[in-house]
Protein backbone atom coordinates (compact mmCIF):
# COMPACT_ATOMS: atom_id res chain seq x y z
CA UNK A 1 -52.68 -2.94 56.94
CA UNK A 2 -51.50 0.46 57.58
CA UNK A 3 -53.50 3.54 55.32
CA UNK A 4 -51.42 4.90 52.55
CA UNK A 5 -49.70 1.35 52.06
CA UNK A 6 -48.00 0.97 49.02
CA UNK A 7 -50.07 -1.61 47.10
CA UNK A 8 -47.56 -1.60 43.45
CA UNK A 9 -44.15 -0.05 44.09
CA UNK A 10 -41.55 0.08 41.36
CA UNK A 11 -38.04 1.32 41.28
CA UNK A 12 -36.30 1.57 38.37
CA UNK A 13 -38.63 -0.83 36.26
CA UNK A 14 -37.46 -1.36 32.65
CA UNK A 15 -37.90 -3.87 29.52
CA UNK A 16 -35.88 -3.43 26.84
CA UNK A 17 -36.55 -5.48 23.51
CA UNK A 18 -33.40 -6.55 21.89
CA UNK A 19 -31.13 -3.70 21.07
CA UNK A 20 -33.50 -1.27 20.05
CA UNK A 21 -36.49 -0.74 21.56
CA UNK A 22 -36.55 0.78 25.25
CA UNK A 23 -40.34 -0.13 25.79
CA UNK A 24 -39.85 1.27 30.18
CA UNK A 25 -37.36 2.84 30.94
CA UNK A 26 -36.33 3.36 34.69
CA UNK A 27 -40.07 3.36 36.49
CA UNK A 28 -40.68 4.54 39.63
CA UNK A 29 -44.58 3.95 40.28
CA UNK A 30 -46.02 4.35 43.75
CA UNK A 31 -49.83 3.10 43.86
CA UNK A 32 -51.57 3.07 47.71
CA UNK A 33 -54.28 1.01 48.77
CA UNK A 34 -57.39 2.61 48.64
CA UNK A 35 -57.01 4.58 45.47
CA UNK A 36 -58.09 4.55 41.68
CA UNK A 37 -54.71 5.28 39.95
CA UNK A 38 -54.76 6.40 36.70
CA UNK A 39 -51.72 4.90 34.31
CA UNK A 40 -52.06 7.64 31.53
CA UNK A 41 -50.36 7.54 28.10
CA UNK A 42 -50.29 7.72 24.76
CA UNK A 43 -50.99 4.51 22.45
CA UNK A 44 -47.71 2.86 22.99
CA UNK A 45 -46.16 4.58 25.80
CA UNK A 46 -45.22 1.49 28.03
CA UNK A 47 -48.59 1.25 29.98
CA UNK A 48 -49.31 -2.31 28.75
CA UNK A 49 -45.83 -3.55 29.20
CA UNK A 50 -45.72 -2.04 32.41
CA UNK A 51 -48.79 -3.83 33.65
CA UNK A 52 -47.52 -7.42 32.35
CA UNK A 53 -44.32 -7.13 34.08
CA UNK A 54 -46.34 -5.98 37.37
CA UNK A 55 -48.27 -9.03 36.64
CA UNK A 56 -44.99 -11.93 36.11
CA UNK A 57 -46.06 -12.19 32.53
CA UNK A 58 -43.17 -10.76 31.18
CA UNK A 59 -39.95 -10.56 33.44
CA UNK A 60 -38.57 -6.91 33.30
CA UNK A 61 -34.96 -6.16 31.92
CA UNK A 62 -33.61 -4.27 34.96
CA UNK A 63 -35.39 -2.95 38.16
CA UNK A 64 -37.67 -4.38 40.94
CA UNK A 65 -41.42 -4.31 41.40
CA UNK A 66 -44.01 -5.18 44.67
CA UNK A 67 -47.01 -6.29 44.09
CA UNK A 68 -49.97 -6.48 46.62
CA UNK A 69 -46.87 -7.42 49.29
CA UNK A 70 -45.35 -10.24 46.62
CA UNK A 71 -42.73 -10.11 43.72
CA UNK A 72 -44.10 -10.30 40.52
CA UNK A 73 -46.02 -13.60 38.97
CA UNK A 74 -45.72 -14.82 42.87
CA UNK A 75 -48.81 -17.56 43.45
CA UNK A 76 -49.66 -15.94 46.78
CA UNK A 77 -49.53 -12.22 45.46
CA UNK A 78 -51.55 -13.42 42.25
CA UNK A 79 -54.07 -14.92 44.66
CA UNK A 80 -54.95 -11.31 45.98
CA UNK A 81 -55.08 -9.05 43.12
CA UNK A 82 -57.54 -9.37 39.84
CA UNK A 83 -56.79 -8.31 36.51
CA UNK A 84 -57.65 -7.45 32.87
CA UNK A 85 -54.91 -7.15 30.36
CA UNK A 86 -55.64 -6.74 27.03
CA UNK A 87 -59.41 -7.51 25.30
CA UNK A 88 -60.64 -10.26 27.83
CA UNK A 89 -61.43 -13.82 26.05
CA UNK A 90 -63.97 -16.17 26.88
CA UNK A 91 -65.37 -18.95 25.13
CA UNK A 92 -68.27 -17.70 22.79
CA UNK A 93 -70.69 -20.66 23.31
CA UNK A 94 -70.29 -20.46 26.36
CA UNK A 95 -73.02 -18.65 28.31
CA UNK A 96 -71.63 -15.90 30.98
CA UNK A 97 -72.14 -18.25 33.92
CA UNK A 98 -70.30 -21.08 32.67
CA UNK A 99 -67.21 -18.84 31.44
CA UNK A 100 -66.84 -17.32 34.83
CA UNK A 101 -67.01 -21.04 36.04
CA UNK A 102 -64.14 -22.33 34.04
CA UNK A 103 -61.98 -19.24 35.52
CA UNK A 104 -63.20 -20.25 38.68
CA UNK A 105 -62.35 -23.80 38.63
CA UNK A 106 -58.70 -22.58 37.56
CA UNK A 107 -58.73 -20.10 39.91
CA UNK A 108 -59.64 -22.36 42.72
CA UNK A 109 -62.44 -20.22 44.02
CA UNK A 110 -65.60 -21.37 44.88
CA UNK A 111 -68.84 -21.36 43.02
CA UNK A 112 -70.58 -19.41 45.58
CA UNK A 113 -68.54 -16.64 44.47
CA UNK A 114 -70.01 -16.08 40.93
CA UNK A 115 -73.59 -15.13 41.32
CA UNK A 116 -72.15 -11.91 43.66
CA UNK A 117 -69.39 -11.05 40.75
CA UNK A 118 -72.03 -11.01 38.29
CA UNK A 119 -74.22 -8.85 40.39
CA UNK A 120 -71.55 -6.15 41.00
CA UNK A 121 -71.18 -5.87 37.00
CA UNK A 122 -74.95 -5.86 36.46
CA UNK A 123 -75.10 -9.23 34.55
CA UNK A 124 -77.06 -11.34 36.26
CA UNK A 125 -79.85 -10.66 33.67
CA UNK A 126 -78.16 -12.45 31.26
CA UNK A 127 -76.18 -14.57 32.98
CA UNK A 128 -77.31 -17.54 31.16
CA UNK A 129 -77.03 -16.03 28.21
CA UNK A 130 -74.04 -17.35 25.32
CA UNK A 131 -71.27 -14.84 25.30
CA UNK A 132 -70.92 -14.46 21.85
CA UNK A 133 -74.79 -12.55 21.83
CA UNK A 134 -73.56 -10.22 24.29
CA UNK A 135 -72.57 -6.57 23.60
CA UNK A 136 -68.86 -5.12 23.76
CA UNK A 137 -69.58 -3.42 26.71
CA UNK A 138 -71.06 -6.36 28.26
CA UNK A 139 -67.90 -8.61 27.35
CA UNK A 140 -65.82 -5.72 29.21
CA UNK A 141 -67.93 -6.07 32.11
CA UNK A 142 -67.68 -9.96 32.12
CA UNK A 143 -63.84 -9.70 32.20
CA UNK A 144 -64.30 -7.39 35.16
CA UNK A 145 -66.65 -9.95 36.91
CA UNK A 146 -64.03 -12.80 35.88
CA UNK A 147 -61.20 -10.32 37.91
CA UNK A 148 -63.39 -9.88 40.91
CA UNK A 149 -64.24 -13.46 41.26
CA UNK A 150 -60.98 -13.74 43.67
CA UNK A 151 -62.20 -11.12 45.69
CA UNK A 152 -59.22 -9.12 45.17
CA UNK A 153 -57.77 -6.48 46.84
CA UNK A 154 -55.89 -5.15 44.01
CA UNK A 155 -57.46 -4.69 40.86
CA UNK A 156 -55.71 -3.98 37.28
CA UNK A 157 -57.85 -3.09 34.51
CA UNK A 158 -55.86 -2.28 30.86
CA UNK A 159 -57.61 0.46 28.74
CA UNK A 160 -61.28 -0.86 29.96
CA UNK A 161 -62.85 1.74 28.20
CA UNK A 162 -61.62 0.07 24.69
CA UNK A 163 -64.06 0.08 21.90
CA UNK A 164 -66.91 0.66 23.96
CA UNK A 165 -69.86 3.49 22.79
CA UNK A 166 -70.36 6.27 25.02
CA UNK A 167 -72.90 4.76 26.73
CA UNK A 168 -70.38 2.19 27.45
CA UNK A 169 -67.86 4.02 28.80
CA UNK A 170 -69.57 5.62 31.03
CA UNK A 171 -70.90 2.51 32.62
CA UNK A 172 -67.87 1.12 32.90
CA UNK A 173 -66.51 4.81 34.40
CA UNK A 174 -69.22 4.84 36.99
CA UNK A 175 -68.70 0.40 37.49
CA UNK A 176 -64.20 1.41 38.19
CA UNK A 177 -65.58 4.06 40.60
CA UNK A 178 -67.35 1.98 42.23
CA UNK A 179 -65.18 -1.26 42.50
CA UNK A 180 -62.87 1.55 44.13
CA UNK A 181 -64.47 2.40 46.90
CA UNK A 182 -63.19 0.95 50.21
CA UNK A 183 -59.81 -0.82 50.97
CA UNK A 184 -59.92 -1.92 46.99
CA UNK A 185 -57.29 -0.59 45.30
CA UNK A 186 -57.38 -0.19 41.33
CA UNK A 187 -54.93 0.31 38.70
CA UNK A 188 -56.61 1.30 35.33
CA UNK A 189 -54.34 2.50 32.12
CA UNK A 190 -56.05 4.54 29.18
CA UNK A 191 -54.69 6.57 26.73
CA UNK A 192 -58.03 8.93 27.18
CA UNK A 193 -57.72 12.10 29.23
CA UNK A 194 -61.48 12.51 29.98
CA UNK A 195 -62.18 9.28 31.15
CA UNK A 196 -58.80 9.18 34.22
CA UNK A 197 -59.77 12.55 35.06
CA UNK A 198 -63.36 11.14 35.94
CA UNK A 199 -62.74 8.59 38.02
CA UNK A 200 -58.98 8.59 39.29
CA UNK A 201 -58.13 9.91 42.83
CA UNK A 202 -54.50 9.79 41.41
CA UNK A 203 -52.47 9.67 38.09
CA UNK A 204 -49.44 8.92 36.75
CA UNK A 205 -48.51 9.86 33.26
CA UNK A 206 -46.63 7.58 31.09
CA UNK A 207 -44.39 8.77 27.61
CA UNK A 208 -41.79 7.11 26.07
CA UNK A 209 -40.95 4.07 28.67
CA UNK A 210 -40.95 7.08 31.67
CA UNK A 211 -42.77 8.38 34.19
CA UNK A 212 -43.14 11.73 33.10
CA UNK A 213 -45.70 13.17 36.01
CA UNK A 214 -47.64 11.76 39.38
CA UNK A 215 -50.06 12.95 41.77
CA UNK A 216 -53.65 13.63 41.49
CA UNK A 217 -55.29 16.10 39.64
CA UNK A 218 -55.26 19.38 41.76
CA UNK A 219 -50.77 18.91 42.05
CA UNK A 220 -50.48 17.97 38.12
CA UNK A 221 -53.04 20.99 37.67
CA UNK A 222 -51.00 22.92 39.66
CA UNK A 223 -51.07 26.96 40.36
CA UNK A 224 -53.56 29.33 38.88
CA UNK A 225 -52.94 30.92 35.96
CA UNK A 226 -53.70 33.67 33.43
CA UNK A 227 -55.32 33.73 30.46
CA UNK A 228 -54.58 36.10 27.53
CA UNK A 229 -56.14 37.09 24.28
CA UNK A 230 -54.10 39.20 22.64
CA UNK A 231 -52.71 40.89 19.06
CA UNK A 232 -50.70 41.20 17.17
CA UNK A 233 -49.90 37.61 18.09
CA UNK A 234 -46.57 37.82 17.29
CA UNK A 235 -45.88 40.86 19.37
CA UNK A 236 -48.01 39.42 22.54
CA UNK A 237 -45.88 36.49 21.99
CA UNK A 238 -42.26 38.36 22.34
CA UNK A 239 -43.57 40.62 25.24
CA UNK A 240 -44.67 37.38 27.29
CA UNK A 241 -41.77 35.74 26.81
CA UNK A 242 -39.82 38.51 27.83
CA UNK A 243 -41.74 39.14 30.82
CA UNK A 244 -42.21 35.80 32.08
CA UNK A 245 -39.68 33.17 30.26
CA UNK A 246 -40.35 30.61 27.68
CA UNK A 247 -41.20 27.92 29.85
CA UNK A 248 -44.42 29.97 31.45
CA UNK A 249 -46.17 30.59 28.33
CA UNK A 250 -48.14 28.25 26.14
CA UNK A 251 -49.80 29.25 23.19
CA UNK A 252 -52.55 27.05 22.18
CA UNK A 253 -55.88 28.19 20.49
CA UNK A 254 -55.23 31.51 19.77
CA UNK A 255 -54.35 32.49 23.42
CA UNK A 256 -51.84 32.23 25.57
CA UNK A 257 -51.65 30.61 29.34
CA UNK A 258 -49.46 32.23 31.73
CA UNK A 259 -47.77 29.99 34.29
CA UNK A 260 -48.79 33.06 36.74
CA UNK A 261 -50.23 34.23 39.80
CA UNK A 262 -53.42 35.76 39.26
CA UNK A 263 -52.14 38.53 41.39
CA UNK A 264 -49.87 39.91 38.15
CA UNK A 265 -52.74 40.72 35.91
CA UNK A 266 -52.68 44.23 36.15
CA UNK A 267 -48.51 44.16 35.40
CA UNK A 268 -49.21 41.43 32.40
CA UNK A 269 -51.82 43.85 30.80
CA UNK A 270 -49.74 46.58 31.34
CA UNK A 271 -46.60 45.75 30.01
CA UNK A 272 -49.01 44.54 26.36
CA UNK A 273 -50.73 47.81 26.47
CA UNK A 274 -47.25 49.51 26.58
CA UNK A 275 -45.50 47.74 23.70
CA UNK A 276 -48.75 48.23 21.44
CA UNK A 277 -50.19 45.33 22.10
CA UNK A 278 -54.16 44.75 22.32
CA UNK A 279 -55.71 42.65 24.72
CA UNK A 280 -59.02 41.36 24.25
CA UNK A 281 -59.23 38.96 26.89
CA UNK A 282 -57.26 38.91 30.37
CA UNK A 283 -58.98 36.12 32.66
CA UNK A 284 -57.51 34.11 35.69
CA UNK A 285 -58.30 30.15 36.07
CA UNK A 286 -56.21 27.09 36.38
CA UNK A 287 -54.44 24.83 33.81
CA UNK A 288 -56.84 21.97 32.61
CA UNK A 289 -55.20 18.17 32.77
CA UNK A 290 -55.47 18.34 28.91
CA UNK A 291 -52.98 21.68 28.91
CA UNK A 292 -50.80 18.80 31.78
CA UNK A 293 -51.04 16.38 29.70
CA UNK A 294 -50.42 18.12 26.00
CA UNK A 295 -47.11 19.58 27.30
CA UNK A 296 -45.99 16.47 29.31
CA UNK A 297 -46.13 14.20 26.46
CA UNK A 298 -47.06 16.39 23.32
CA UNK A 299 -50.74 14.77 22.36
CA UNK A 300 -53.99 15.83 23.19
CA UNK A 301 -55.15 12.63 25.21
CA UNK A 302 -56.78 10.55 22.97
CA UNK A 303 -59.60 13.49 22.61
């Protein structure tokens, strides 16, 4: 299949819930083979709705979706993509082996299969083990092995990261990197920042029920900018504005960030100098995904 492929396409997705509650509203979500997307959001943004609908669990309220070439819930599109929605469940007396085994035998894939899922999530160890001894972060990584057992080309992980300790999370940060390497595409949600900026090639940012921003990191990022330390606040605040509009300053942490070329320094220091205004710090960089992300959808990420 051709590079760049759309793997998940959406136009217009939406589920409403009775009369009230818009939970998506109108998505358009563009995911190509060979990437790790990132679905970010706040706790209750959509992102979980989203991914059942892609998934024919729920059917949406308006829109259309494509799935790994199928319509959603579609045998032979379900047959080609893995997934994780949700905490997985497995039966706790159960040892690993013989859970992946029972999704196997549902999943009409072949024994042979298991011992190499189990390997790529670093389980074999205890793969005779019961589940109910194991760690969180080795149930997460079981419910990846159980989504890999198909061999999948598309893979959908919800908020894998989910009670996990640090040391957790970052093996299961460096295990999504990993699974994405190749023709694999995966589609992982989180409401944490840190951990999509770590290991997505792309994101799209959920708020509300809409798509609110996509691209990877360097587009969202966008231009340089400047940053300013300056007082009285107040004052800085008014010349800034004046200078530059509303929309190309954000005050956050005692300083401001200028939606700016680098280039206007000199004419930004200026202008505070002139209407009495001292600056204590005057440095070029670029917008972090956090400063994206805070004024996209007005929370700081889950950090």
């Amino acid at each position: 299949m051709p590079a760049g492929e759309l793997v998940v396409e959406t136009r217009g997705l939406s589920k409403r819930y009775g009369n009230t509650v818009l939970a998506v509203d109108q998505l358009d979500l563009n995911v190509h083979r060979g990437e790790v997307y990132g679905f970010l959001g706040p706790n209750g943004a959509g992102k979980t709705t989203t991914l059942r609908m892609l998934l024919g669990l729920i059917r949406p309220t308006a829109g259309s979706a494509t799935v790994a070439g199928h319509a959603p819930g579609d045998p032979a599109g379900l047959a080609r993509i893995g997934a994780i929605i949700e905490t997985p469940a497995f039966y706790p007396y159960l040892s690993g082996w013989d859970n992946l085994k029972v999704v196997a035998d549902y999943a009409g894939v072949p024994d042979s299969r298991l011992a190499d899922a189990l390997e790529q999530v670093e389980l074999t160890p205890r793969a005779k083990t019961k589940f109910s001894t194991y760690s969180m972060g080795m149930k997460q990584r079981l419910g990846v092995a159980a989504a890999l057992i198909k061999e999948p080309e598309l893979l959908i992980l919800d908020e894998p990261t989910n009670g996990l300790d640090p040391q957790g999370m970052i093996d299961m940060r460096k295990l999504i990197v990993e699974l994405g390497k190749g023709d694999r595409t995966v589609l992982v949600s989180s409401h944490l920042l840190g951990e999509v900026e770590q290991m997505c090639t792309r994101i799209g940012v959920i708020q509300d029920g809409k798509l609110v921003a996509e691209g990877t990191i360097g587009e969202l990022r966008g231009a340089a900018t400047l940053t300013v330390r300056a007082a009285p606040v107040s004052q800085a605040q008014m010349v800034l504005t004046r200078m530059l509009g509303a929309d190309a300053v954000i005050q956050r942490d005692g300083a401001f960030r200028l939606r700016v070329d680098a280039g206007r320094a000199a004419e930004v220091n200026r202008e505070l100098v002139t209407a009495g205004v001292e600056v204590s710090e005057l440095v070029s960089g670029q917008r972090s995904l956090e400063d994206v992300f805070i004024e996209l959808t007005g929370t700081e990420g889950g950090l």
